[in-house]
Protein backbone atom coordinates (compact mmCIF):
# COMPACT_ATOMS: atom_id res chain seq x y z
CA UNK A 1 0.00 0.00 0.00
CA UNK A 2 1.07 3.20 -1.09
CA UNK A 3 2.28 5.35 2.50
CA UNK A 4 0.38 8.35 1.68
CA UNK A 5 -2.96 6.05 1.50
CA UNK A 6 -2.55 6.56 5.18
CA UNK A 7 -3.23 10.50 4.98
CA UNK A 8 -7.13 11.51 4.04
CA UNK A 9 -7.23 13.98 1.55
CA UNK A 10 -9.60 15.58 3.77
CA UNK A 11 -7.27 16.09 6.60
CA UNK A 12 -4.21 18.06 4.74
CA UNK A 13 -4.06 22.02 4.49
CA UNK A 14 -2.27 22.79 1.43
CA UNK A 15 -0.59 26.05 1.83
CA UNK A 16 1.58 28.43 -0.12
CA UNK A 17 3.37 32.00 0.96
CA UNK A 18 4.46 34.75 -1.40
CA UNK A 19 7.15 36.58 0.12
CA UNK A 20 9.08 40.11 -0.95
CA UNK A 21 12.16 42.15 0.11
CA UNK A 22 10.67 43.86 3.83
CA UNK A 23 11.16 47.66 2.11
CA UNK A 24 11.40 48.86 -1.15
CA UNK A 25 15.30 48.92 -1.84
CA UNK A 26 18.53 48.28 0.21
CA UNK A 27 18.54 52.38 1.01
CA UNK A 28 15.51 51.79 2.88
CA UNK A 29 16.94 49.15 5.25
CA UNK A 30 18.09 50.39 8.72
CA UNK A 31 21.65 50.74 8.97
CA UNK A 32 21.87 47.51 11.04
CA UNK A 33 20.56 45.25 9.11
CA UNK A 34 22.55 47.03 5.88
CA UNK A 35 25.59 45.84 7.02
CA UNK A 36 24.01 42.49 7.52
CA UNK A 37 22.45 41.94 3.91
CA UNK A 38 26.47 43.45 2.67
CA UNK A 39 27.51 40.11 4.60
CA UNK A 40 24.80 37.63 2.54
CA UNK A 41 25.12 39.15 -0.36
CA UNK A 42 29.19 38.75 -0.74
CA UNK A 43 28.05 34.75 -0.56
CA UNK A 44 25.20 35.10 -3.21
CA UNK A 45 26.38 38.08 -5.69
CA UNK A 46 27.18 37.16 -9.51
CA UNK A 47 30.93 39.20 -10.37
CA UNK A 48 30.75 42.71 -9.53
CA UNK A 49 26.90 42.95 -8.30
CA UNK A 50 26.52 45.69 -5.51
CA UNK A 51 24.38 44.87 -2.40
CA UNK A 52 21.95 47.11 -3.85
CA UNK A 53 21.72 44.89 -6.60
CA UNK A 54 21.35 41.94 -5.36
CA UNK A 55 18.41 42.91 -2.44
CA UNK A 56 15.39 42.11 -4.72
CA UNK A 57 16.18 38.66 -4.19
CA UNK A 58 15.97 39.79 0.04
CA UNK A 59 12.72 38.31 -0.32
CA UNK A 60 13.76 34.78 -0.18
CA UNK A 61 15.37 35.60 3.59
CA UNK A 62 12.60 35.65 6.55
CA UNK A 63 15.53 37.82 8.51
CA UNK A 64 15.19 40.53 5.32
CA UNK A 65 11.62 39.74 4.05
CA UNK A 66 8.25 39.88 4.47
CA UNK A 67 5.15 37.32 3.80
CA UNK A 68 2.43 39.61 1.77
CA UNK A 69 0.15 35.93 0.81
CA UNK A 70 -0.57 33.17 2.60
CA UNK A 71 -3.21 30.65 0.38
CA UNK A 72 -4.30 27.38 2.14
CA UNK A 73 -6.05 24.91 0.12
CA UNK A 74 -8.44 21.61 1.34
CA UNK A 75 -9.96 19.18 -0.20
CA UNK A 76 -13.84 18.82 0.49
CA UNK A 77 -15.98 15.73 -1.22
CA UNK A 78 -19.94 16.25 -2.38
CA UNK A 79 -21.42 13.02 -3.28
CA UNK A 80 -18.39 11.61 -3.84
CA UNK A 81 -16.68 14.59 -5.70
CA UNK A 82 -13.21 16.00 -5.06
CA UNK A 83 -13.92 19.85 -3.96
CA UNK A 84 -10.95 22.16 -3.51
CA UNK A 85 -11.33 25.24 -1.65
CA UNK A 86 -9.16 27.91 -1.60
CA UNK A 87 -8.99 31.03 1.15
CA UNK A 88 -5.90 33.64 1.20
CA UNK A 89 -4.46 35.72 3.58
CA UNK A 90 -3.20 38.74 1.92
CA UNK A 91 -2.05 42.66 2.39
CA UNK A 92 0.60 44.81 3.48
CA UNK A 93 0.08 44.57 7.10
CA UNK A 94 2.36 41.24 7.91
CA UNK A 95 1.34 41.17 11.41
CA UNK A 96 -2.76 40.94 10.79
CA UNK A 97 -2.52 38.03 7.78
CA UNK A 98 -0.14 35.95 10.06
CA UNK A 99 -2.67 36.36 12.75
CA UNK A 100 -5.55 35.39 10.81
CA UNK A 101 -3.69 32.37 9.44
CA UNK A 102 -3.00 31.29 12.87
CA UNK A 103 -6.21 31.40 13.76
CA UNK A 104 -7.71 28.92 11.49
CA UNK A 105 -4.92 26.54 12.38
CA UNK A 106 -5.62 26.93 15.83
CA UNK A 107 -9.15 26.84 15.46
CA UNK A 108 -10.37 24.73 12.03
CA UNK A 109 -6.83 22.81 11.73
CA UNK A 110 -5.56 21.31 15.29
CA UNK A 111 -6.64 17.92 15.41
CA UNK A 112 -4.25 14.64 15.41
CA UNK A 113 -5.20 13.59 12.14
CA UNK A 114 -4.33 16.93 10.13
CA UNK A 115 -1.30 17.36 7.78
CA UNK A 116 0.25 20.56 6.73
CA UNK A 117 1.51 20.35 2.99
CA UNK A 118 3.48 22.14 0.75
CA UNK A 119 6.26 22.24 -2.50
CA UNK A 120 9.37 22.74 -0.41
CA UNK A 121 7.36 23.11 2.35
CA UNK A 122 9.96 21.83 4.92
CA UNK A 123 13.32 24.39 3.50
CA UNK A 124 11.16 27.00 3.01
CA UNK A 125 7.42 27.84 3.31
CA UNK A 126 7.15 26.28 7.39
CA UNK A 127 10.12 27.55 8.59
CA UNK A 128 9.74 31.35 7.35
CA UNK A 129 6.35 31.24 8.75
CA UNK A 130 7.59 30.13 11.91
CA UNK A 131 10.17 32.69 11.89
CA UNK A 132 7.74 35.54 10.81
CA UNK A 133 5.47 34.99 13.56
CA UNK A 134 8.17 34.98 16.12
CA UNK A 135 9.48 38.66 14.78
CA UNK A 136 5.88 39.67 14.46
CA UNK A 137 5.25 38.69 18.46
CA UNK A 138 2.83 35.72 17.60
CA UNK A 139 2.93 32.70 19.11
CA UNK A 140 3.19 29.56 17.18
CA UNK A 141 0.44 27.35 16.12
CA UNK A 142 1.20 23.57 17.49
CA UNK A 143 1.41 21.86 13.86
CA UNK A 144 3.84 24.65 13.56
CA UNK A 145 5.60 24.13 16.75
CA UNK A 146 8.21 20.98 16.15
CA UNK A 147 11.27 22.15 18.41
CA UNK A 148 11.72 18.31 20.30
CA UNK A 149 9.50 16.74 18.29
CA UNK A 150 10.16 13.23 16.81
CA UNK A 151 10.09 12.97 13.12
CA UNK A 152 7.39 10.96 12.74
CA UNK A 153 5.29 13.46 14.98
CA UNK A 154 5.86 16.24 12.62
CA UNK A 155 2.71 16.43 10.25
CA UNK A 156 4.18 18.01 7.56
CA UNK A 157 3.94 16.46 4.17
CA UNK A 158 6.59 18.04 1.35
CA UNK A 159 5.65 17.46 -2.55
CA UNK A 160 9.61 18.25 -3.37
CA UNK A 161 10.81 16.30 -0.78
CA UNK A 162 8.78 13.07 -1.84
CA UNK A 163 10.00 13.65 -5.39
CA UNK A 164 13.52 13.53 -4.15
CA UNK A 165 13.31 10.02 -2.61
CA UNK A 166 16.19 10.60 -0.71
CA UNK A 167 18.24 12.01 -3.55
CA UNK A 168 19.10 16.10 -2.28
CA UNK A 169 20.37 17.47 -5.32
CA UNK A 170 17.21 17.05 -6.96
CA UNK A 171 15.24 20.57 -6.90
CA UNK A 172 12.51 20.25 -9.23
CA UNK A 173 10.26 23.25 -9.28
CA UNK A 174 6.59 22.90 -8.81
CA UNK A 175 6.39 24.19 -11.97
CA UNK A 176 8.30 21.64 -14.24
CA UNK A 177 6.48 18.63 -11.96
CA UNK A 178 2.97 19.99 -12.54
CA UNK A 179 4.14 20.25 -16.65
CA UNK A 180 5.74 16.53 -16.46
CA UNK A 181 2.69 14.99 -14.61
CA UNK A 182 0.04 16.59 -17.21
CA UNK A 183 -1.45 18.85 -14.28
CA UNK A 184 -3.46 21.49 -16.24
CA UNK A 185 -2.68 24.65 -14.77
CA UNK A 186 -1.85 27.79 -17.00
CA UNK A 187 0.09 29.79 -14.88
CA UNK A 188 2.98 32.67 -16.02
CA UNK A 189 6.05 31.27 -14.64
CA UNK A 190 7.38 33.72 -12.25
CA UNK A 191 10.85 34.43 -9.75
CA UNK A 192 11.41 35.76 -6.51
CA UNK A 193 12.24 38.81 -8.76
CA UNK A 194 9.01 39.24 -10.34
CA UNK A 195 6.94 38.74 -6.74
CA UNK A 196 9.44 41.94 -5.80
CA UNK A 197 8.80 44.11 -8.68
CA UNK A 198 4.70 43.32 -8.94
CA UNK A 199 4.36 44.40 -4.99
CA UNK A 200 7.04 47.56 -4.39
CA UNK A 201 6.84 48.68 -8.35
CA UNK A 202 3.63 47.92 -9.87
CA UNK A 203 1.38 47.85 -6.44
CA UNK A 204 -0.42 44.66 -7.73
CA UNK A 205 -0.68 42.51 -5.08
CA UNK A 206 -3.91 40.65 -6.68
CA UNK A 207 -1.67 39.28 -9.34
CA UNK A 208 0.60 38.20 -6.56
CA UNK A 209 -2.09 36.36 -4.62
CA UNK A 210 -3.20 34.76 -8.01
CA UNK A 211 0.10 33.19 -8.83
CA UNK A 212 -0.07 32.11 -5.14
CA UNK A 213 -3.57 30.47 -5.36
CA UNK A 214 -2.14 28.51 -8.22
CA UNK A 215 0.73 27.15 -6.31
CA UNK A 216 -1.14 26.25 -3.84
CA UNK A 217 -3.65 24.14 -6.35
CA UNK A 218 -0.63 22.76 -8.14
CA UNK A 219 0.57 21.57 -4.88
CA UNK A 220 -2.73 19.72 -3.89
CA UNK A 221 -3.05 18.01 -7.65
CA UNK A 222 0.69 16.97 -7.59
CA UNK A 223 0.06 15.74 -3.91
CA UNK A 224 -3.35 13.20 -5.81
CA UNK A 225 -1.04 12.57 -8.56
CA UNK A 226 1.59 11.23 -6.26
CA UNK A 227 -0.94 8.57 -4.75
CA UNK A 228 -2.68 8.01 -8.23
CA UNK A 229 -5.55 9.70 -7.78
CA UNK A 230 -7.67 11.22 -10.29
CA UNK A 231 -6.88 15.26 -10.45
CA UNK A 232 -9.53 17.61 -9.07
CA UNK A 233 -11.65 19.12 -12.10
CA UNK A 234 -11.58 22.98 -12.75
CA UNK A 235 -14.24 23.65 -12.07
CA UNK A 236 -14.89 22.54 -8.65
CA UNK A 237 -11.74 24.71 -7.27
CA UNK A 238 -13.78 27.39 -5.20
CA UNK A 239 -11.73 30.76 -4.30
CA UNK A 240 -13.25 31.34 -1.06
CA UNK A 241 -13.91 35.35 0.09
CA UNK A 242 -12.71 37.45 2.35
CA UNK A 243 -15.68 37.06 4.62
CA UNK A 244 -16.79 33.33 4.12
């Protein structure tokens, strides 16, 4: 039997962040933490780049970033019929959409049986929440909360890392596995870059929280794929509002 049998479909919250630099441009940092992004960017600059230069990827670092989306995904069945719904936490104030997500994993996602899932969930999307709602003065949620856990305690299910079966080098994009396993989503590829420019340039965070309601899709039909299920259908994906 395959292991993820094991794991309803029903108990998983798929989730997804979208994070950007915390301010603007480097000039905008305070001078403490310029001297620390001069120190990461010596180890990540291409020849002659100037810190400057190189911040617009500051969104990748919870210590120089900022979460701006959070979209959580479950799966819901009617009459036997794979539902997905969708409900995002979005805006420019860091410390209210962090809240809000805690809440409905305090509140609608704290039982034993529920699994936390996401595309490089365990390098990157868990641990800068974790450290985001520590900065913001939030307490952790308990599926969040793994310091002295056991490994097999920790609910968290990660699409890359099943991929990899053990093989670290591999680093396959949700992207290029959501093309390879026929997973019909039309999305416009996009970088850490892009997610910079659209929110401190262009001011359009609804694209941003569209590319991140995708992801977070992708990440549920790659997760059915994975146990050879069939794919949820288009049109039962239901973007839930801000005030369901």
């Amino acid at each position: 039997m395959n292991m993820l049998e094991f794991i309803k479909n029903e108990n998983i919250l798929f989730i997804n962040i979208e994070t950007v630099p915390v301010v603007a441009s480097f000039f905008e940092l305070p001078e403490g933490l310029k001297y620390f992004w001069e120190e990461k960017s010596e180890l990540m600059k291409k020849n002659s780049e100037l810190p400057s230069e190189t911040f617009v990827k500051a969104g990748n670092f919870a210590e120089f970033g900022k979460i701006v989306c959070i979209s959580v995904g479950f799966i819901v069945y009617k009459k036997g019929t794979k539902v997905f719904r969708i409900k995002s936490f979005y805006g420019d104030d860091e410390k209210k959409l962090l809240s809000d997500f805690a809440y409905l994993l305090n509140n609608h996602f704290n039982a034993e049986e529920n699994y936390l899932c996401a595309h490089n969930g365990k390098e990157f999307d868990f641990p800068y929440l974790c450290r985001r709602l520590l900065v913001n003065g939030l307490h952790l949620p308990k599926q969040l909360d793994i310091a002295g856990k056991k490994p097999w305690d920790v609910k968290h299910v990660d699409t890359l890392e099943l991929w990899k079966f053990g093989d670290y080098r591999n680093n396959a994009s949700i992207d290029l596995l959501a093309t390879i396993f026929q997973i019909p989503i039309i999305k416009e590829h996009h970088t850490t870059e892009d997610i910079a420019r659209l929110y401190w340039e262009e001011k359009n965070l609804p694209q941003i929280v569209n590319f991140c309601q995708k992801d977070v899709l992708s990440a549920a039909q790659l997760f059915l794929r994975y146990k050879g299920e069939t794919l949820i259908r288009p049109e039962l994906v239901v973007v839930v509002g801000d005030k369901e």
